[in-house]
N, C-alpha and C. Protein backbone atom coordinates (compact mmCIF):
# COMPACT_ATOMS: atom_id res chain seq x y z
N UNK A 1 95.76 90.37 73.87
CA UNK A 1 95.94 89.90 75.23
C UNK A 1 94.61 89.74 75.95
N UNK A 2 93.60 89.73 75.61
CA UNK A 2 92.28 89.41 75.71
C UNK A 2 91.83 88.20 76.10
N UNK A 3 92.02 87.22 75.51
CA UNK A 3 91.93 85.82 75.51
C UNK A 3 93.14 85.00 76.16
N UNK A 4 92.66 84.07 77.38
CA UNK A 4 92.96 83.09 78.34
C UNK A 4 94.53 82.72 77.33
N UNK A 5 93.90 82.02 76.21
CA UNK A 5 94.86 81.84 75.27
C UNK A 5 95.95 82.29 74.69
N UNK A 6 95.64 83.64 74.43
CA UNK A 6 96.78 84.29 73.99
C UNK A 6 97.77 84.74 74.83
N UNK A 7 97.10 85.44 75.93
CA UNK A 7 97.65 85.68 77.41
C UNK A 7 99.14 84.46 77.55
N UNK A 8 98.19 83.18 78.06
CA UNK A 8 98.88 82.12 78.05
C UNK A 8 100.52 82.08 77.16
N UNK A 9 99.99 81.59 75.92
CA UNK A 9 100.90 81.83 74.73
C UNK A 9 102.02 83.37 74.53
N UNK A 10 101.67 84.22 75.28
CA UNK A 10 102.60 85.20 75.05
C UNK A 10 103.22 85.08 76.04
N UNK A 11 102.81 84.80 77.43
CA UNK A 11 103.56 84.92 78.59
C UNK A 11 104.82 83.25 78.64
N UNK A 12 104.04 82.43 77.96
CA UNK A 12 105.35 81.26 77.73
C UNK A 12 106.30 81.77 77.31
N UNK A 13 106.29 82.66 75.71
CA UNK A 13 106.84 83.13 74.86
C UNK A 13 108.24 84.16 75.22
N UNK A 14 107.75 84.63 76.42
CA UNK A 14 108.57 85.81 77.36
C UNK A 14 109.14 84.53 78.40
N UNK A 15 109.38 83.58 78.29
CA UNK A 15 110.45 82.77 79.27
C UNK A 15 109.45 82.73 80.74
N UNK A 16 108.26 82.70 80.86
CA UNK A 16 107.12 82.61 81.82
C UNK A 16 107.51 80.89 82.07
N UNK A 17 107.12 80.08 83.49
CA UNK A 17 107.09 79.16 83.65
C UNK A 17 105.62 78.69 83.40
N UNK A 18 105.45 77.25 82.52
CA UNK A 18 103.95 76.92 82.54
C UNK A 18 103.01 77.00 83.39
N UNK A 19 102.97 76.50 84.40
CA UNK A 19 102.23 77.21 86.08
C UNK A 19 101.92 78.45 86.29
N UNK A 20 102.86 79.33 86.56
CA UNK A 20 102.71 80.17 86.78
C UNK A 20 101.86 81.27 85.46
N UNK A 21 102.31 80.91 84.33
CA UNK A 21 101.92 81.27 83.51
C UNK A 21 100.56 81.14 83.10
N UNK A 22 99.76 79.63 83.36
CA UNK A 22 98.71 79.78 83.39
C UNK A 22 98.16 80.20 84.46
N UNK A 23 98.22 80.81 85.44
CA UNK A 23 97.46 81.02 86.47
C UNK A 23 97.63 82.46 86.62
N UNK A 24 98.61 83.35 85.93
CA UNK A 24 98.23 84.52 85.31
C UNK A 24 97.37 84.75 84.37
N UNK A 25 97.26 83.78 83.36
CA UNK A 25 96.58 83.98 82.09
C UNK A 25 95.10 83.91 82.53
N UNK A 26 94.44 82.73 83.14
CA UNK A 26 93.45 82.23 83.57
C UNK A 26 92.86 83.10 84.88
N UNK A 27 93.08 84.35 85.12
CA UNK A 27 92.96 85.24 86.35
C UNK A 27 92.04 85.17 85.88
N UNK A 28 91.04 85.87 86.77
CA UNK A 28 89.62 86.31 86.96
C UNK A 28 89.88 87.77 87.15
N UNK A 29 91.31 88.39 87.91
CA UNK A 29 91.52 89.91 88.37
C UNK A 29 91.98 90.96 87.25
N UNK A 30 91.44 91.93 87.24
CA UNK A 30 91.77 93.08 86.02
C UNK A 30 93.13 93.00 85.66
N UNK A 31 93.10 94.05 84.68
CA UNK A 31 94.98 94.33 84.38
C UNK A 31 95.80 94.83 85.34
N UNK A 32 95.04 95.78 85.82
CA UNK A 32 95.92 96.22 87.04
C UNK A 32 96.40 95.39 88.37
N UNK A 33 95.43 94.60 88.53
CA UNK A 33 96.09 93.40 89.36
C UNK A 33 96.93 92.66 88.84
N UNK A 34 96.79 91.99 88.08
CA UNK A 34 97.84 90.87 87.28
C UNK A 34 98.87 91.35 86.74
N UNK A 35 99.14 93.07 86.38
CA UNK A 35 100.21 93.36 86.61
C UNK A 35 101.11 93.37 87.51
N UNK A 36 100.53 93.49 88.93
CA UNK A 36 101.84 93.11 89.90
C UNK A 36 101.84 91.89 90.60
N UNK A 37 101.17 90.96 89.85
CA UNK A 37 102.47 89.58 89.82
C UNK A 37 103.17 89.19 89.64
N UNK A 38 103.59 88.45 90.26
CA UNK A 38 105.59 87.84 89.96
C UNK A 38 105.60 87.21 88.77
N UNK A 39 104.56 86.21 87.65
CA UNK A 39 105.27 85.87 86.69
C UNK A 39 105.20 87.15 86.01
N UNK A 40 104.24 88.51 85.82
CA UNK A 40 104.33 89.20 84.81
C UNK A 40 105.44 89.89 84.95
N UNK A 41 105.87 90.43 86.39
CA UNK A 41 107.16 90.73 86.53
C UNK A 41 108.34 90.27 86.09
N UNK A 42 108.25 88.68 85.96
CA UNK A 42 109.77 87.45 85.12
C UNK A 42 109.47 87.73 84.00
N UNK A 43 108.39 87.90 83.14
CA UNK A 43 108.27 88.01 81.72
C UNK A 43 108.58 89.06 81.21
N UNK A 44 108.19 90.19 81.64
CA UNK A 44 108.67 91.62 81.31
C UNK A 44 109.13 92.57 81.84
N UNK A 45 110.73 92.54 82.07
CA UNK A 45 111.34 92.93 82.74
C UNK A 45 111.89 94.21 82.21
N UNK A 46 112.53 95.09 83.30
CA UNK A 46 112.73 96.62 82.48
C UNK A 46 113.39 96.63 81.30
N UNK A 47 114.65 95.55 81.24
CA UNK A 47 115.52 95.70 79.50
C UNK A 47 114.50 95.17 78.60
N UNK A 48 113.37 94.42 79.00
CA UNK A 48 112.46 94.04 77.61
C UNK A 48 111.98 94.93 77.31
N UNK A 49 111.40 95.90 78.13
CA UNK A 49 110.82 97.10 77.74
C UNK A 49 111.51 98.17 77.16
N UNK A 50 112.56 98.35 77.67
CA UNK A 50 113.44 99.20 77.19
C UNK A 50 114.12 99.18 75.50
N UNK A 51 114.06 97.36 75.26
CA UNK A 51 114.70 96.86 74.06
C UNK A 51 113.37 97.10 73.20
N UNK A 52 111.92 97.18 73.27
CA UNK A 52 111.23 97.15 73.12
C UNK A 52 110.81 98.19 72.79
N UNK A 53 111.45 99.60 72.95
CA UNK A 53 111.15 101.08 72.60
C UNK A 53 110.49 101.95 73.95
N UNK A 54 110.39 101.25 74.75
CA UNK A 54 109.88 102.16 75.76
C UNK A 54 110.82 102.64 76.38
N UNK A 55 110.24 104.37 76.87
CA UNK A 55 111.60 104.45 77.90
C UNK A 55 111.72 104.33 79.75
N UNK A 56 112.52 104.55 79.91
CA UNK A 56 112.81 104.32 80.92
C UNK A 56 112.58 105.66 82.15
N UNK A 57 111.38 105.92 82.72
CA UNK A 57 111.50 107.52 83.25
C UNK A 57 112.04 107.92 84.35
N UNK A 58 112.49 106.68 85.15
CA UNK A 58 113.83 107.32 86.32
C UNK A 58 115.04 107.59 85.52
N UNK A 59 115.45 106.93 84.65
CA UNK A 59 116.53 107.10 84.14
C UNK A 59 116.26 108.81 83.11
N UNK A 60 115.04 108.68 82.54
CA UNK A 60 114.78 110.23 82.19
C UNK A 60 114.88 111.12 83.01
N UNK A 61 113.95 110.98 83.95
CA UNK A 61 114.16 112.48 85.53
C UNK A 61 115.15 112.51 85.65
N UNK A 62 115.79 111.44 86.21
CA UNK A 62 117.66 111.64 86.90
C UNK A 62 118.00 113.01 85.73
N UNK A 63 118.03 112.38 84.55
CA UNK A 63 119.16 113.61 83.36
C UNK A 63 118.32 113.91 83.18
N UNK A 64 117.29 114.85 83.03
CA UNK A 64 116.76 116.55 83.25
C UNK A 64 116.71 116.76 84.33
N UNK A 65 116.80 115.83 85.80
CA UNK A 65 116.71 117.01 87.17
C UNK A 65 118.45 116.51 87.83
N UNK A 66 119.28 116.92 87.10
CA UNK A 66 120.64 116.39 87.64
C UNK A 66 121.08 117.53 88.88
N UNK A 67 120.85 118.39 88.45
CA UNK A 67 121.06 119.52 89.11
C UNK A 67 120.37 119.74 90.41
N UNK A 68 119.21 119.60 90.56
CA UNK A 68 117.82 119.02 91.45
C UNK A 68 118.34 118.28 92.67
């Protein structure tokens, strides 16, 4: 995810619109910025992540602090 290019190409790949997609890819702003943009937000959304092996940690806290 390094390269303008690949950026580009993965974020199409995730149902990203071309526009928007390049103008995430082509940022000049760190990761941490371009993470809270709206296309990275349309591209990777919590069930991708989730389908993806990651978990989910509100849904973790809730069931260990139920009681809480």
């Amino acid at each position: 995810w390094k390269r303008v290019r690949t950026r580009y190409r993965n974020l199409r790949g995730m149902g990203a619109p071309k526009d928007l997609a390049w103008k995430a890819a082509n940022s000049r702003r760190g990761y941490w910025f371009t993470t809270h943009t709206v296309v990275i937000n349309m591209a990777m959304t919590k069930e991708r992540l989730i389908n993806s092996g990651f978990y989910d940690l509100a849904t973790a806290y809730q069931s260990v602090h139920v009681n809480y």
